[in-house]
N, C-alpha and C. Protein backbone atom coordinates (compact mmCIF):
# COMPACT_ATOMS: atom_id res chain seq x y z
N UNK A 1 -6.84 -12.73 -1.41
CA UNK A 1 -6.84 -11.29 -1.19
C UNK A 1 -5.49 -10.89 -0.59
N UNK A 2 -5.01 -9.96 -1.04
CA UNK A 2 -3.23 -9.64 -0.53
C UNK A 2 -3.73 -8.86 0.47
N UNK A 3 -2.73 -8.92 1.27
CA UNK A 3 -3.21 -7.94 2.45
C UNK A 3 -2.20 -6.75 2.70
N UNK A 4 -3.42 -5.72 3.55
CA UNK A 4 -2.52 -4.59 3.55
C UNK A 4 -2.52 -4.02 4.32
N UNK A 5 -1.30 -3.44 5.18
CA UNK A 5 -1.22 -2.90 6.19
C UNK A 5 -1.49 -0.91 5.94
N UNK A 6 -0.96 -0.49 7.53
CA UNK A 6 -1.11 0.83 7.97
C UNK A 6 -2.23 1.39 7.89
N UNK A 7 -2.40 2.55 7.79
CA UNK A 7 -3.30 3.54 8.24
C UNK A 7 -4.13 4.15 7.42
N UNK A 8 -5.54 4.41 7.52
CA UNK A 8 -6.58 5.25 6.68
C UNK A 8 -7.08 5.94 6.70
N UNK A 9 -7.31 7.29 6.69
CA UNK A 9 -8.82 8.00 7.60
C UNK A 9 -9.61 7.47 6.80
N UNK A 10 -10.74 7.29 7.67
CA UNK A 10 -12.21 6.92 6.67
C UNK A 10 -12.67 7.89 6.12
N UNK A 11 -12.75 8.78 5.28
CA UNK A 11 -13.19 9.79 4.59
C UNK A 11 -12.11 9.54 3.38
N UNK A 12 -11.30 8.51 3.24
CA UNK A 12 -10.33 8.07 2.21
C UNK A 12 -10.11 6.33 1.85
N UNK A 13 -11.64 6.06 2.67
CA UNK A 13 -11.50 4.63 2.45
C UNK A 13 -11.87 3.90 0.70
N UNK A 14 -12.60 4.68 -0.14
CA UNK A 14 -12.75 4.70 -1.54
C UNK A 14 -11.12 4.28 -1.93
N UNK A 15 -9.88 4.98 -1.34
CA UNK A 15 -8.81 5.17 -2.11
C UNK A 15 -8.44 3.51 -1.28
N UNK A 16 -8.44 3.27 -0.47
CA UNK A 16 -8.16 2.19 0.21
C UNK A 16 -8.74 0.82 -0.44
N UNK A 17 -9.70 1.00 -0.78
CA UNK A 17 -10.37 -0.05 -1.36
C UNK A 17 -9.93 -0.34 -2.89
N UNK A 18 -9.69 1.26 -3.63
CA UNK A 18 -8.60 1.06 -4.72
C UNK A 18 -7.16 0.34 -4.65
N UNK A 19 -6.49 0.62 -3.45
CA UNK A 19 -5.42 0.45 -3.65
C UNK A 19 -5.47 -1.57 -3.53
N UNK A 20 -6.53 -1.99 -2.69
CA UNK A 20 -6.60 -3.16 -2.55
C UNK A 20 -7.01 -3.66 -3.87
N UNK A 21 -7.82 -3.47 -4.73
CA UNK A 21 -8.09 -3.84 -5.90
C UNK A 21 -7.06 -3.68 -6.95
N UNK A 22 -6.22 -2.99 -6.77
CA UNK A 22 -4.71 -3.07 -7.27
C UNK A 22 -3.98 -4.46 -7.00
N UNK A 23 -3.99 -4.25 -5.75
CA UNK A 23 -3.02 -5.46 -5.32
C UNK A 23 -3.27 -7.13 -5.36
N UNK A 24 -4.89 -6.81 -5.62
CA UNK A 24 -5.74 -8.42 -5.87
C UNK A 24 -5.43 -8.79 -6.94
N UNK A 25 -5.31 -7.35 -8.12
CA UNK A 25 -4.89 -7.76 -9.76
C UNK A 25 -4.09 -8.28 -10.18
N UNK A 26 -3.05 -8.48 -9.37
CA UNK A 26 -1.04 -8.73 -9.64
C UNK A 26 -1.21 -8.00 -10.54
N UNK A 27 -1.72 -6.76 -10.71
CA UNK A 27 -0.88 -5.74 -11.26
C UNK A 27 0.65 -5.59 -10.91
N UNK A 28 0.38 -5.44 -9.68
CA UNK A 28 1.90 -4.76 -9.03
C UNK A 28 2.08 -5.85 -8.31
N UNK A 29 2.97 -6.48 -7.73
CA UNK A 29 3.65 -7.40 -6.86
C UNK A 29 3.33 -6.75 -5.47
N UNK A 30 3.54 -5.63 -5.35
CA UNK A 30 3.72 -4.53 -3.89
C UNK A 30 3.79 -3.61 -3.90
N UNK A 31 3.53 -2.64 -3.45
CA UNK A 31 2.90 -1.12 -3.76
C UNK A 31 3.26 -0.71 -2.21
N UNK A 32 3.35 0.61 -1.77
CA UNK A 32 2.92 2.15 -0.84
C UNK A 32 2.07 3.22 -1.46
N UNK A 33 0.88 4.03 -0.70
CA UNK A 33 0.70 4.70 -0.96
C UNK A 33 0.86 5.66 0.11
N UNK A 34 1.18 6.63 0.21
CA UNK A 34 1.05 7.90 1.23
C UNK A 34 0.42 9.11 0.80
N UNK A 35 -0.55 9.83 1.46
CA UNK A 35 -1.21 11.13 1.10
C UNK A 35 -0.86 11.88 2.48
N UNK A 36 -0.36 12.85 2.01
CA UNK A 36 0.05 13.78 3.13
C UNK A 36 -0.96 15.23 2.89
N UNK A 37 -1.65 15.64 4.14
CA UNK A 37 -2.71 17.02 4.30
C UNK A 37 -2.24 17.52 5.15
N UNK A 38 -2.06 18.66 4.84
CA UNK A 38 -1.66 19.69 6.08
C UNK A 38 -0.32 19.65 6.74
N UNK A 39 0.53 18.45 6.70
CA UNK A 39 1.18 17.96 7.29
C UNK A 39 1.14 17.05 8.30
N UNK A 40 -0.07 16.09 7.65
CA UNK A 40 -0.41 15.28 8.61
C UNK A 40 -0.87 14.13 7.45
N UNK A 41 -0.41 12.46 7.70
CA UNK A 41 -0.03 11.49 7.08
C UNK A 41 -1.39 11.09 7.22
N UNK A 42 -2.47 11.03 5.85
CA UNK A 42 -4.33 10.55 6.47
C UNK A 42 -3.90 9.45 5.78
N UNK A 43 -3.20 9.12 4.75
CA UNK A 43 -3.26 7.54 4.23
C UNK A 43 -1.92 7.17 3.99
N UNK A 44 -1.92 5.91 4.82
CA UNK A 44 -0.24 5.43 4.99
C UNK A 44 -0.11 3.64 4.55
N UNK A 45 -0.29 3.68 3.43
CA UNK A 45 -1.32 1.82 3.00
C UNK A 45 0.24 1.21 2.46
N UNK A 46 0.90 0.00 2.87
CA UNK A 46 1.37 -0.70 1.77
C UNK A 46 1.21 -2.16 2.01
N UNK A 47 1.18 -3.19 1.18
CA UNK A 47 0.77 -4.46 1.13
C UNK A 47 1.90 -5.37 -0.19
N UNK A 48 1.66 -6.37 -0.54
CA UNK A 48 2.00 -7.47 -1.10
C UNK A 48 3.70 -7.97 -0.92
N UNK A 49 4.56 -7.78 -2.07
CA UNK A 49 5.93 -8.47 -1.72
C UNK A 49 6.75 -7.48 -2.69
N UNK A 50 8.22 -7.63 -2.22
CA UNK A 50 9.22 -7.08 -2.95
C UNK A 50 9.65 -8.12 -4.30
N UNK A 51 9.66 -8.99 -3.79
CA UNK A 51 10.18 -10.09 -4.87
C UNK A 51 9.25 -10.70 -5.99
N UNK A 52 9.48 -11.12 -6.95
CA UNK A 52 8.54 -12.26 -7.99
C UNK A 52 7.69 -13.37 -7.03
N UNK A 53 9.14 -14.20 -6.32
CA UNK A 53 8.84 -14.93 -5.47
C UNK A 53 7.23 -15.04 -4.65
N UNK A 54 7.30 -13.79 -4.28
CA UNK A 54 6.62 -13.88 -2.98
C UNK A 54 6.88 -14.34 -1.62
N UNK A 55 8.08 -13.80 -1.37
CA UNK A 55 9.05 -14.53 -0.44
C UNK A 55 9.46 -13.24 0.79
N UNK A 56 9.43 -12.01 0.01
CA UNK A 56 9.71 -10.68 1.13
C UNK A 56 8.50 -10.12 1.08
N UNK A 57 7.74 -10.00 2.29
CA UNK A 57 6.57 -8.66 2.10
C UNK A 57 7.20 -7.40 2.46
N UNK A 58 6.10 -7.07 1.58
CA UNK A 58 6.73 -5.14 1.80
C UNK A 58 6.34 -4.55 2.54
N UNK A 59 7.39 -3.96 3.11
CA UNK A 59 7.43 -3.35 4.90
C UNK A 59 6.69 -2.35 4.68
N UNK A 60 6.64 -1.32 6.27
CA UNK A 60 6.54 0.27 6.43
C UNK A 60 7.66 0.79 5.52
N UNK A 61 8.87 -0.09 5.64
CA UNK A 61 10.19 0.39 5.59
C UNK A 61 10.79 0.62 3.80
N UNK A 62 10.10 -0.24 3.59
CA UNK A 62 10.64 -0.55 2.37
C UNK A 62 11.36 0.75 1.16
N UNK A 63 12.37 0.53 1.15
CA UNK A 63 13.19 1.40 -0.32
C UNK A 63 12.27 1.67 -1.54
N UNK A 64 12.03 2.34 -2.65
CA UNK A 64 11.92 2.48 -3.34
C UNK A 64 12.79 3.25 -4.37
N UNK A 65 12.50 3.17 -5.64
CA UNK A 65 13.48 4.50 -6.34
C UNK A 65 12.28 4.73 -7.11
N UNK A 66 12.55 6.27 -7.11
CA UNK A 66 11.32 6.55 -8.02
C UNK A 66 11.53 7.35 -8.97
């Protein structure tokens, strides 16, 4: 099971449990998700690695390009 850090409200744990079933698939190597309400951060999830490897996990911090 890949694991995954940060934050959830529970009234968004359905999406949490998605995003983990993502990351069990090796779909993706490593993923973020963020949902922002109101101006306030209710889901702040990222988990697995930057690399093929499996050698960097993916931070709070982590870069993306999107």
């Amino acid at each position: 099971m890949a694991q995954i850090h940060g934050d959830c409200d529970p009234q968004f744990e359905a999406l949490k449990a998605l995003f983990q079933k993502n990351l069990d698939s090796k779909a993706e190597i490593g993923a973020s998700i963020t949902v922002n309400l109101g101006g306030k951060n209710i889901v702040d999830l990222y988990g697995g690695f930057t690399d093929e490897a499996c050698t960097q996990p993916w931070e709070a911090d982590t870069i993306v390009g999107v």
